[in-house]
C-alpha atoms as a PDB file:
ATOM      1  CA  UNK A   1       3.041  10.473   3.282  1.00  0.00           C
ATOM      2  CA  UNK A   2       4.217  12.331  -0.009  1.00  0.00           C
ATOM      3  CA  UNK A   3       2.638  11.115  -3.424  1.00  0.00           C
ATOM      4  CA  UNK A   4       4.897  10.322  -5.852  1.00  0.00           C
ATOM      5  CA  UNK A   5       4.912   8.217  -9.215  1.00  0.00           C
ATOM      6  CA  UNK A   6       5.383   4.754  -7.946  1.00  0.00           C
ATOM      7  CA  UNK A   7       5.727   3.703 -11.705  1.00  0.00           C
ATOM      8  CA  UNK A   8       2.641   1.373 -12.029  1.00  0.00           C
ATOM      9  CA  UNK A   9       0.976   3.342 -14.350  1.00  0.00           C
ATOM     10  CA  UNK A  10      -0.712   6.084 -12.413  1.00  0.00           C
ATOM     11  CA  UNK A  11       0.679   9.124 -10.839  1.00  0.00           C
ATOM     12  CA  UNK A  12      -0.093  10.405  -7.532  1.00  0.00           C
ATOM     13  CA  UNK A  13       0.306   7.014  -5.969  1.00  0.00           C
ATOM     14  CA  UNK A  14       0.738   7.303  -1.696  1.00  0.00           C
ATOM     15  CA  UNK A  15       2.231   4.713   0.531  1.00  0.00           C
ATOM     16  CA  UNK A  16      -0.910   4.127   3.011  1.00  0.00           C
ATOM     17  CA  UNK A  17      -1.123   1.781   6.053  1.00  0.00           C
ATOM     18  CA  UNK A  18      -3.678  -0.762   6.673  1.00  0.00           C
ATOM     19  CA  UNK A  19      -5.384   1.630   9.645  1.00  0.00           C
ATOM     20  CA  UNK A  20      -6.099   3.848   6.546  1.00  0.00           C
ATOM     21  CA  UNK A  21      -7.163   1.206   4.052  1.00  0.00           C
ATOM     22  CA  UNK A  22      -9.285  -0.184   6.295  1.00  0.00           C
ATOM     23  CA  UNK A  23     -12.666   0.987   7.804  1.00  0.00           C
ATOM     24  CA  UNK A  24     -15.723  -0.575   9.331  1.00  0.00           C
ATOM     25  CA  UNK A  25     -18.671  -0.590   8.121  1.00  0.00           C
ATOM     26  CA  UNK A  26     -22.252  -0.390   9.746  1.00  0.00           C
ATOM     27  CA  UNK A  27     -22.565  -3.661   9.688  1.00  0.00           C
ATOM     28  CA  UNK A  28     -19.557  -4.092  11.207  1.00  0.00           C
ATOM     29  CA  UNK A  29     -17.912  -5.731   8.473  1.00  0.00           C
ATOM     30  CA  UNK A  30     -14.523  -4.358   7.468  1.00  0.00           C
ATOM     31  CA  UNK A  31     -13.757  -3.051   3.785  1.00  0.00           C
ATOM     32  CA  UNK A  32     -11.263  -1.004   2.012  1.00  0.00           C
ATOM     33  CA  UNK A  33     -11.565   2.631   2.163  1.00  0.00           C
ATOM     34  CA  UNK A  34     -14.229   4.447  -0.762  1.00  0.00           C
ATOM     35  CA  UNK A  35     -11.832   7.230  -0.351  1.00  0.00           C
ATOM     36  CA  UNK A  36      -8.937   5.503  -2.419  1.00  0.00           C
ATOM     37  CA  UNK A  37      -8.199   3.731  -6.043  1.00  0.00           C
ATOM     38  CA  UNK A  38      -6.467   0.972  -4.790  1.00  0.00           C
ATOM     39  CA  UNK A  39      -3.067  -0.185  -7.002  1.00  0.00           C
ATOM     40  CA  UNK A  40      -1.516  -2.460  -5.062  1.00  0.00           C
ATOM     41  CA  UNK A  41      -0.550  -4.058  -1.315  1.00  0.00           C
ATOM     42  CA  UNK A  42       2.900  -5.001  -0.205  1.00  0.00           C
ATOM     43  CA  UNK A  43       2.918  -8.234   2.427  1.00  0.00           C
ATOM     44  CA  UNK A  44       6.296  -8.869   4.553  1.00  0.00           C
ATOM     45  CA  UNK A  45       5.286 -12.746   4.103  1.00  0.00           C
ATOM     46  CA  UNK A  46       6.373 -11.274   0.110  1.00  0.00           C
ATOM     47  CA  UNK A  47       8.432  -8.193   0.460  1.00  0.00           C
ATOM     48  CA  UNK A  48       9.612  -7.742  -3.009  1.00  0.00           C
ATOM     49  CA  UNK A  49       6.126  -8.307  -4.428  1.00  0.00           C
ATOM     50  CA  UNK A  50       3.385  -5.924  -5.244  1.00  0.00           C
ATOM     51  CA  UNK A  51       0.011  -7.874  -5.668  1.00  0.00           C
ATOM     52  CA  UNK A  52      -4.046  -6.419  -6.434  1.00  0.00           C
ATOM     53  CA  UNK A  53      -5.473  -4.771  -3.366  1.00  0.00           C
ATOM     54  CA  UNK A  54      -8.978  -6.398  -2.970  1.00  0.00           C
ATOM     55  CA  UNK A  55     -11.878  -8.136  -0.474  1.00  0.00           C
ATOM     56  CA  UNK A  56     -13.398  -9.728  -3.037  1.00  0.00           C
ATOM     57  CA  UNK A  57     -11.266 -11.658  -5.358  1.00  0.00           C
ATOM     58  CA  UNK A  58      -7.868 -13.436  -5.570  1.00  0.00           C
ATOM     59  CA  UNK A  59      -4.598 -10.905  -5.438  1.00  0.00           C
ATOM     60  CA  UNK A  60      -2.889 -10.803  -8.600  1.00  0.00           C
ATOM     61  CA  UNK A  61       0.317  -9.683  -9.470  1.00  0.00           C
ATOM     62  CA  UNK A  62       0.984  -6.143 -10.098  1.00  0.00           C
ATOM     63  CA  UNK A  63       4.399  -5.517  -9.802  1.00  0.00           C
ATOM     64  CA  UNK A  64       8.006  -6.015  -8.588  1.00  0.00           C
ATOM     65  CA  UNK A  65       9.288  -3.509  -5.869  1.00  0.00           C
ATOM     66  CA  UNK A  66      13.157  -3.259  -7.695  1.00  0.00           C
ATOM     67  CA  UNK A  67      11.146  -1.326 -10.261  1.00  0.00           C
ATOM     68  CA  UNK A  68      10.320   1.862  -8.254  1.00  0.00           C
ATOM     69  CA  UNK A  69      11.909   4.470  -7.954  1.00  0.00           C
ATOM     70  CA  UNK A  70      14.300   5.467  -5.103  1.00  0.00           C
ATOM     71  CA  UNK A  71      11.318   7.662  -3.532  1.00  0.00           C
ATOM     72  CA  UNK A  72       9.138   4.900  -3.374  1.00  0.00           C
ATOM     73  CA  UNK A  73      11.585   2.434  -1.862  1.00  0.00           C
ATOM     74  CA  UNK A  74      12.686   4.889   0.850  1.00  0.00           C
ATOM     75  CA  UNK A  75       8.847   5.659   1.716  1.00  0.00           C
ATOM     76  CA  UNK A  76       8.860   1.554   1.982  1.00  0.00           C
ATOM     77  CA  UNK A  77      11.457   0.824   4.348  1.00  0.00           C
ATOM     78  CA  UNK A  78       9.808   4.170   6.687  1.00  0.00           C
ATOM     79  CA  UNK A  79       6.955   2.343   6.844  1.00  0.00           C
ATOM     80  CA  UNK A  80       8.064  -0.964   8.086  1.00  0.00           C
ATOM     81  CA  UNK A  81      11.108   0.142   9.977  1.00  0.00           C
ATOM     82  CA  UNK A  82      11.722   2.263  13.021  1.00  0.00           C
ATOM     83  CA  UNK A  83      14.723   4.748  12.995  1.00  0.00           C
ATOM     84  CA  UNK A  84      16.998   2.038  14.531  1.00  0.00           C
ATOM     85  CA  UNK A  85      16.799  -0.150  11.595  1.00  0.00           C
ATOM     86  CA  UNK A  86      14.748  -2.199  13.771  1.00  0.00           C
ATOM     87  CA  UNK A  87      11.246  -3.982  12.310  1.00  0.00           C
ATOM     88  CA  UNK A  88       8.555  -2.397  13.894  1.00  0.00           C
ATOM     89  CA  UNK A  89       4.662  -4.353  14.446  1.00  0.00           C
ATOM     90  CA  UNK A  90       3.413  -2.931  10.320  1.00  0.00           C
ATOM     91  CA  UNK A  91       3.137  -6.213   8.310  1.00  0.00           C
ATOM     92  CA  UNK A  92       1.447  -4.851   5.390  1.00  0.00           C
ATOM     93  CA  UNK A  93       1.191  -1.567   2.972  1.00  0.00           C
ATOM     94  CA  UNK A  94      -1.157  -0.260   0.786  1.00  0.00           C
ATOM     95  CA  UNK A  95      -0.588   1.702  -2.635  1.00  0.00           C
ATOM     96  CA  UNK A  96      -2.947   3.737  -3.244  1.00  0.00           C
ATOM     97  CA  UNK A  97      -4.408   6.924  -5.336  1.00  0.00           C
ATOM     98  CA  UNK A  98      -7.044   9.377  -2.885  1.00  0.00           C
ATOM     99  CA  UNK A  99      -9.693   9.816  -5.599  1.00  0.00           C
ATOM    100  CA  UNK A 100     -11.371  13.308  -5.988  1.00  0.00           C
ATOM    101  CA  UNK A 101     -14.713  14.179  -4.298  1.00  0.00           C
END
């Protein structure tokens, strides 16, 4: 996916799917991805919602998704929607900034 300013305070923010945002550990525990700064997650049980991406604490909320920008919205409905406007299996998406190495 493109980055683009998703408007929640940090530039370079990508659209990210759970496959991503996820990884097992050695333990075989799963836990988000070191790879990314995590700003937010968008649930289809709240679809207008952006709340704190975390596996440790309570989500809180981040954001409201009529505030990005047209980008950002069209990135969205990719993600959780086939090209024949039907819903496709992707229940939840990840906002996210790749940090530097």
């Amino acid at each position: 996916m493109s980055s683009v300013n998703y408007n929640l305070g940090n530039k370079g923010v990508r659209l990210i799917g759970s496959s991503e945002a996820w990884i097992i550990g050695k333990t075989r525990k799963k836990r988000l991805n070191p790879k990314y700064k995590f700003v937010g997650k968008m649930e289809m049980t709240m679809p207008n919602m952006i709340v704190s991406a975390t596996d440790k604490k309570k989500p809180s909320y981040k954001g409201d998704v009529n505030n990005l920008n047209r980008t950002a919205k069209k990135q969205i409905i990719e993600h959780f929607y086939d090209d024949n406007g039907k819903r496709n299996k992707k229940t939840v998406a990840y906002l996210a900034i790749q940090k530097d190495k």
